[in-house]
Protein backbone atom coordinates (compact mmCIF):
# COMPACT_ATOMS: atom_id res chain seq x y z
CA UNK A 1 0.00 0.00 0.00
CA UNK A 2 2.64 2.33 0.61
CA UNK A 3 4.47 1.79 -2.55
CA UNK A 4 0.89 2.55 -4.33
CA UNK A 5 0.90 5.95 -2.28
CA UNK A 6 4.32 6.72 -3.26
CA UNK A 7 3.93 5.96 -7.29
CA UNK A 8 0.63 8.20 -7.41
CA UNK A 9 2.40 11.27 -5.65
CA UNK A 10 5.49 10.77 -7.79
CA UNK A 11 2.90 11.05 -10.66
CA UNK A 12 1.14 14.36 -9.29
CA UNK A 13 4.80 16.01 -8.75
CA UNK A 14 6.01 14.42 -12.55
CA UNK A 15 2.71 16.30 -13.98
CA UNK A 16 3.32 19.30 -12.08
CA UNK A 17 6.89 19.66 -13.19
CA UNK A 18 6.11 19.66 -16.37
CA UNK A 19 3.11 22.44 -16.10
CA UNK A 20 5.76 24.33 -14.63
CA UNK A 21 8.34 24.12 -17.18
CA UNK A 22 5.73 24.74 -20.20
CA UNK A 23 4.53 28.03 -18.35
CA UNK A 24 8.03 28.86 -17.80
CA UNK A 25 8.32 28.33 -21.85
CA UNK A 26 7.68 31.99 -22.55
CA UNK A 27 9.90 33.50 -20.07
CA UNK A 28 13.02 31.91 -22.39
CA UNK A 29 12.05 31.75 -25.41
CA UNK A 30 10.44 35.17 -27.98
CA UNK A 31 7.17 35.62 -29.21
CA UNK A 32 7.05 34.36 -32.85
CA UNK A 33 5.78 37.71 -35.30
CA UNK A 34 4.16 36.69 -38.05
CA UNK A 35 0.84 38.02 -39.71
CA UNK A 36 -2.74 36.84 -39.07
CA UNK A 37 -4.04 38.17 -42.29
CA UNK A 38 -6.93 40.31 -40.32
CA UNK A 39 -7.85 36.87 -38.76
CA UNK A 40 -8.72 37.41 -34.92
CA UNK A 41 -11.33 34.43 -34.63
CA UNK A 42 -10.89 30.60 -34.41
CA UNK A 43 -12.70 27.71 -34.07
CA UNK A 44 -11.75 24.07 -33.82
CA UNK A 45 -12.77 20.73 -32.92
CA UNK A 46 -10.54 17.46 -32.84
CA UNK A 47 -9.56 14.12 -30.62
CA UNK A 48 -7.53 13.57 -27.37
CA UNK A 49 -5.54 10.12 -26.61
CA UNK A 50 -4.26 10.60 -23.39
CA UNK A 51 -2.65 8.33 -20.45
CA UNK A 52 -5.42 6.73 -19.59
CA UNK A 53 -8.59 7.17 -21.86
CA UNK A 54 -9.31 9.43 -25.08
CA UNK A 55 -12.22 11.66 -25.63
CA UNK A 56 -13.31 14.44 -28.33
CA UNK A 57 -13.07 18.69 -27.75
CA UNK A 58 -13.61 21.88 -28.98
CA UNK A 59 -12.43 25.42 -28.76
CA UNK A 60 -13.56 28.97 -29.96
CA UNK A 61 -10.96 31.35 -29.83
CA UNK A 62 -10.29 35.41 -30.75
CA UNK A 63 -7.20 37.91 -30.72
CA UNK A 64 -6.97 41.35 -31.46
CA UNK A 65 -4.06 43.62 -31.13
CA UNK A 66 -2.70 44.18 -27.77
CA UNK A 67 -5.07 42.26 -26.27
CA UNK A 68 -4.64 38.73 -24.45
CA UNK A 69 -5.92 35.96 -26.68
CA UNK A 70 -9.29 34.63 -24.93
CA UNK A 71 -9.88 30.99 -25.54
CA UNK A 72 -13.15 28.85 -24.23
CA UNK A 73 -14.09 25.27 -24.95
CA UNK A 74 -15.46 21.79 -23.48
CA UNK A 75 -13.71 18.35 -23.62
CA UNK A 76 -15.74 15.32 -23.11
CA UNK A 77 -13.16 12.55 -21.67
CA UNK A 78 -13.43 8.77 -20.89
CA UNK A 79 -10.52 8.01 -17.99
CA UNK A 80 -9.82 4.21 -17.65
CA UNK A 81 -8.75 2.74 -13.94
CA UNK A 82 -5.05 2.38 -14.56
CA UNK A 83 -5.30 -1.10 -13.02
CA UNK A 84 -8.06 -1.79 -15.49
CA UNK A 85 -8.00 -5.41 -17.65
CA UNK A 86 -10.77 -6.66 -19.64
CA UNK A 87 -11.40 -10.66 -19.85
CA UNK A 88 -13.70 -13.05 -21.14
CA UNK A 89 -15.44 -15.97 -19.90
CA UNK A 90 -13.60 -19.24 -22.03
CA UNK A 91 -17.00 -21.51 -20.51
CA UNK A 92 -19.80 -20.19 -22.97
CA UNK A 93 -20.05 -19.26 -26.63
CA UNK A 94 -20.88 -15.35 -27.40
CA UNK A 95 -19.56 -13.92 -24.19
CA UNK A 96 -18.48 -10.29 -24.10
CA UNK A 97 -15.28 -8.42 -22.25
CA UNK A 98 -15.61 -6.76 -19.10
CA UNK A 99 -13.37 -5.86 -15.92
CA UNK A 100 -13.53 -7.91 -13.32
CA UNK A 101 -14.07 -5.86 -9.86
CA UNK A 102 -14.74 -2.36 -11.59
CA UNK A 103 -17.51 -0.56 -10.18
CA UNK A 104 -17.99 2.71 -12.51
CA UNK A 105 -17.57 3.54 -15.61
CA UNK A 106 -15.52 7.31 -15.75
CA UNK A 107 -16.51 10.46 -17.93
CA UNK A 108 -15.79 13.61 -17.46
CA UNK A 109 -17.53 16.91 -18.96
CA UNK A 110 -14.64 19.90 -18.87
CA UNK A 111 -15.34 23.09 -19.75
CA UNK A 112 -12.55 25.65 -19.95
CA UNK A 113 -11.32 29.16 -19.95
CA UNK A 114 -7.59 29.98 -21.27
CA UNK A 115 -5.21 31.58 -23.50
CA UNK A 116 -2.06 31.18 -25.83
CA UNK A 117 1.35 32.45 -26.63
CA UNK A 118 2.92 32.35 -29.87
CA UNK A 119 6.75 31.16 -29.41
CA UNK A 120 9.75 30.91 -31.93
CA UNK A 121 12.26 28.16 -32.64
CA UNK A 122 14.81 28.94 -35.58
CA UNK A 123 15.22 25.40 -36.18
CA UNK A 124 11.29 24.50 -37.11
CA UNK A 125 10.29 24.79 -40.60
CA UNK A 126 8.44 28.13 -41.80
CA UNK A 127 5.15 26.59 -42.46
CA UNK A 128 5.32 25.45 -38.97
CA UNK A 129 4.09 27.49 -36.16
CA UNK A 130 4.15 26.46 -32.21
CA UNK A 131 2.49 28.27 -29.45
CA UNK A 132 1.81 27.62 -25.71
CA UNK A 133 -1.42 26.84 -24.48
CA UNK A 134 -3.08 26.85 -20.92
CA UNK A 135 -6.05 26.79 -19.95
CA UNK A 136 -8.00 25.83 -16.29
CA UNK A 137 -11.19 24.21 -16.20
CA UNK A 138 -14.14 22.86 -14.11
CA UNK A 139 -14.96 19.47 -13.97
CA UNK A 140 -18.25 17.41 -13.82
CA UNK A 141 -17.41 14.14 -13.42
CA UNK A 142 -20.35 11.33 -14.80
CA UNK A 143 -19.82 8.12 -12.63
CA UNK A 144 -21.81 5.24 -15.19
CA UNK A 145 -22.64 2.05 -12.77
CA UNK A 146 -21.20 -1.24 -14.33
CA UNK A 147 -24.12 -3.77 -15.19
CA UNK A 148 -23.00 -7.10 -16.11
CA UNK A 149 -24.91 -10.17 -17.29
CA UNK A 150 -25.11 -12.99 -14.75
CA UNK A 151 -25.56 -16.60 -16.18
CA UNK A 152 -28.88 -18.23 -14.25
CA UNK A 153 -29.60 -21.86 -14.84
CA UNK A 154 -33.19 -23.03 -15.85
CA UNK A 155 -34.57 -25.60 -13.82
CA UNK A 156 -32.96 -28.95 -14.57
CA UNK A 157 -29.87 -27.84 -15.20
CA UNK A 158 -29.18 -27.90 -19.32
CA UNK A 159 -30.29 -24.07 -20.39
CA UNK A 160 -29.49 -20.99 -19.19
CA UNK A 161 -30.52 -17.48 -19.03
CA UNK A 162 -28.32 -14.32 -19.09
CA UNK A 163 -29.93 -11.53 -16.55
CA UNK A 164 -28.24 -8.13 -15.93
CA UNK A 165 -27.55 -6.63 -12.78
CA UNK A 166 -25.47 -3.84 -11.18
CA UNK A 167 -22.24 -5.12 -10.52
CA UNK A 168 -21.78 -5.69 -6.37
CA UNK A 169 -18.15 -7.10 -5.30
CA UNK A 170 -20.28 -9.03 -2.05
CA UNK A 171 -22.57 -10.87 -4.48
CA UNK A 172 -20.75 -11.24 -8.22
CA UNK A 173 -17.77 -13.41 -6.19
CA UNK A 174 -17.86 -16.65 -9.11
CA UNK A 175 -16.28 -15.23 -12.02
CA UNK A 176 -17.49 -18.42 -14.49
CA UNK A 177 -20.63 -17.10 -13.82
CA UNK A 178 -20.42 -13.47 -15.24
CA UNK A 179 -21.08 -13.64 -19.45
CA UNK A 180 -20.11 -10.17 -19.46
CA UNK A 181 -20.58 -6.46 -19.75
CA UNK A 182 -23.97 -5.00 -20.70
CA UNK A 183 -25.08 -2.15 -23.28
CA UNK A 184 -23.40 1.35 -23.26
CA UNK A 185 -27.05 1.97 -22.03
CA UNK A 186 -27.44 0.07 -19.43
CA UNK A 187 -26.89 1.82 -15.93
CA UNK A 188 -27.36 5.25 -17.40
CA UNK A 189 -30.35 5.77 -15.18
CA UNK A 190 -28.54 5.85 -11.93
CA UNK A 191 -25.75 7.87 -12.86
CA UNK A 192 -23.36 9.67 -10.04
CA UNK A 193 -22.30 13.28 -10.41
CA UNK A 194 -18.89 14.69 -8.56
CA UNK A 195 -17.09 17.75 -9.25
CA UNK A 196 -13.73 18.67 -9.62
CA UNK A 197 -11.37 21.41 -11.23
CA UNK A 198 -8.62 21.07 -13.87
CA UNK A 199 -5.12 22.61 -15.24
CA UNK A 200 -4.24 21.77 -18.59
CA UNK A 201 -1.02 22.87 -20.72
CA UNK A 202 0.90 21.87 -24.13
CA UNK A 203 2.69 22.82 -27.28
CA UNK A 204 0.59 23.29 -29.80
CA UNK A 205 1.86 23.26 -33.62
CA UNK A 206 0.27 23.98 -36.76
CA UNK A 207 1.16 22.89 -39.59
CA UNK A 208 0.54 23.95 -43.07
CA UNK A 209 0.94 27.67 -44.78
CA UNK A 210 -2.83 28.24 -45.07
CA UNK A 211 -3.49 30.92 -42.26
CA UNK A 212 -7.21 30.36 -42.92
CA UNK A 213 -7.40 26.65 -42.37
CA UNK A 214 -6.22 25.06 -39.19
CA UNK A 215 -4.66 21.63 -38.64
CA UNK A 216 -2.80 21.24 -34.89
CA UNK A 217 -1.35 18.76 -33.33
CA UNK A 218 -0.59 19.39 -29.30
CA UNK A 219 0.74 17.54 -26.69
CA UNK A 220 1.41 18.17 -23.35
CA UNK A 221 -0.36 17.79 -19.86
CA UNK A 222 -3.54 17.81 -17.67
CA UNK A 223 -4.33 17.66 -14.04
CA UNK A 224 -8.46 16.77 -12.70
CA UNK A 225 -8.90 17.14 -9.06
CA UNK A 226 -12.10 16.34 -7.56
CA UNK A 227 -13.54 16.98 -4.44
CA UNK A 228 -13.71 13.35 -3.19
CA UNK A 229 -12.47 10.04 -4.38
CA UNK A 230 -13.86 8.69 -7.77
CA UNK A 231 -14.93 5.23 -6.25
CA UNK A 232 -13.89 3.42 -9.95
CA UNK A 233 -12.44 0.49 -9.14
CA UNK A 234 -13.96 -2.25 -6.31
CA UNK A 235 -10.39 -3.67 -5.28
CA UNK A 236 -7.09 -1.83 -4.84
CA UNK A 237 -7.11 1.67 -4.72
CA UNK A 238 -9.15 4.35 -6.03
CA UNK A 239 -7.97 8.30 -6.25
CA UNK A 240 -9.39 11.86 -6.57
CA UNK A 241 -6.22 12.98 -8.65
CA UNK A 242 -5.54 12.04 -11.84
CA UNK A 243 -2.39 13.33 -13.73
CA UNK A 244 -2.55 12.47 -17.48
CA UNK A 245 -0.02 13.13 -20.53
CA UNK A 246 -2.36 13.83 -24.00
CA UNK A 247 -1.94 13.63 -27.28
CA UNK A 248 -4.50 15.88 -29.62
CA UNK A 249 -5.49 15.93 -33.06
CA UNK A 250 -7.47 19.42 -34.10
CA UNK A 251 -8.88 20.65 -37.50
CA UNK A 252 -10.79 24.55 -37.62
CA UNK A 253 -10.80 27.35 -39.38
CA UNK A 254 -10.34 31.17 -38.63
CA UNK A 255 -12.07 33.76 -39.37
């Protein structure tokens, strides 16, 4: 238990380490000039992978001259258990994966409030452009129960029946009995609500000599804190912190 403590805290001070050094970014390094073309709006949409899940965003931006860029936007996120590993019952024909001792499915709704700076490296192509974005958020976190179908045998023994029921670690013990996970549906009507906050910050670069058309690619980091533990997982421990590198894909256009 102690060594679970220590890897999770050595994650929360990795993460913030490297929000630090990405703000720090525009301390060292100038402001890239180049011309917007009377642009001073933006919007984009695109796809996150990130440590532990993926999920889909989308950003509206504007900049005028001498004026802090103002950016807003939502991500909706799926964010996986990192102990999480999906089986399958071998003992009947048409079973379906699912993780044994997980209690909730994970998805977070994060708006977002932020801004940009444009930054210069001699050595990166023309057509390529990198800025520094960061951005904090609040988060509503949607805690989906995990329904699983049970195998129940018919009188006599020879047929069964496959009923689904909220998973409970006291009752769903005999894992030759479980024929897997249910619909995406399924357990939608008891959904849990908890909220949280977020920091997020990466390099974004565009690529491509079109200042009208956008295509970025950004990595970098996020941090979700919520207010109280996200109960996720049934065994092992669960945690109200969650530090995550990302990967995102965006396409837009300004205006």
């Amino acid at each position: 238990m102690v060594r679970k403590v220590a890897l999770s805290t050595f994650g929360v001070w990795h993460v913030g380490w490297l929000i630090g050094v990405l703000l720090l970014l525009p301390q060292v390094l100038p402001a890239q000039n180049f011309e917007h073309h009377g642009y001073t709006t933006e919007l984009t949409g695109g796809i996150i992978a990130h440590t532990n899940g993926f999920g889909i965003t989308g950003k509206f931006g504007s900049e005028y001259k001498e004026q802090i860029p103002l950016v807003a936007g939502l991500d909706f996120l799926y964010i996986r258990h990192p102990k999480e590993a999906r089986i399958k019952n071998p003992f009947y024909d048409g079973t379906t994966p699912y993780v044994f001792g997980k209690l909730n499915s994970l998805f977070v709704i994060r708006p977002f409030i932020g801004s940009h700076r444009k930054l210069s490296i001699r050595v990166l192509p023309r057509d390529v452009r990198l800025r520094l974005n960061y951005s904090i958020g609040l988060d509503l976190a949607l805690l989906k129960p995990v329904v699983l179908g049970i195998v129940r045998y018919n009188p006599g023994g020879t047929t069964y029946r496959v009923e689904y029921e909220q998973y409970e670690p006291a009752v769903h013990t005999n894992q030759t009995a479980i024929f897997g996970t249910s619909g995406f549906f399924e357990g939608l009507d008891d959904l849990q609500l908890k909220a949280g906050t977020s920091l997020k910050a990466g390099l974004e670069y565009k690529i491509g000599r079109d200042d009208r058309m956008l295509q970025l690619i950004e990595t970098g980091v996020i941090l979700d804190v919520f207010v109280s533990e996200i109960p996720i997982f049934a065994f092992g421990e669960n945690q109200r912190v969650f530090p995550n590198l990302f990967l995102q894909f965006s396409i837009g256009q300004r205006w």
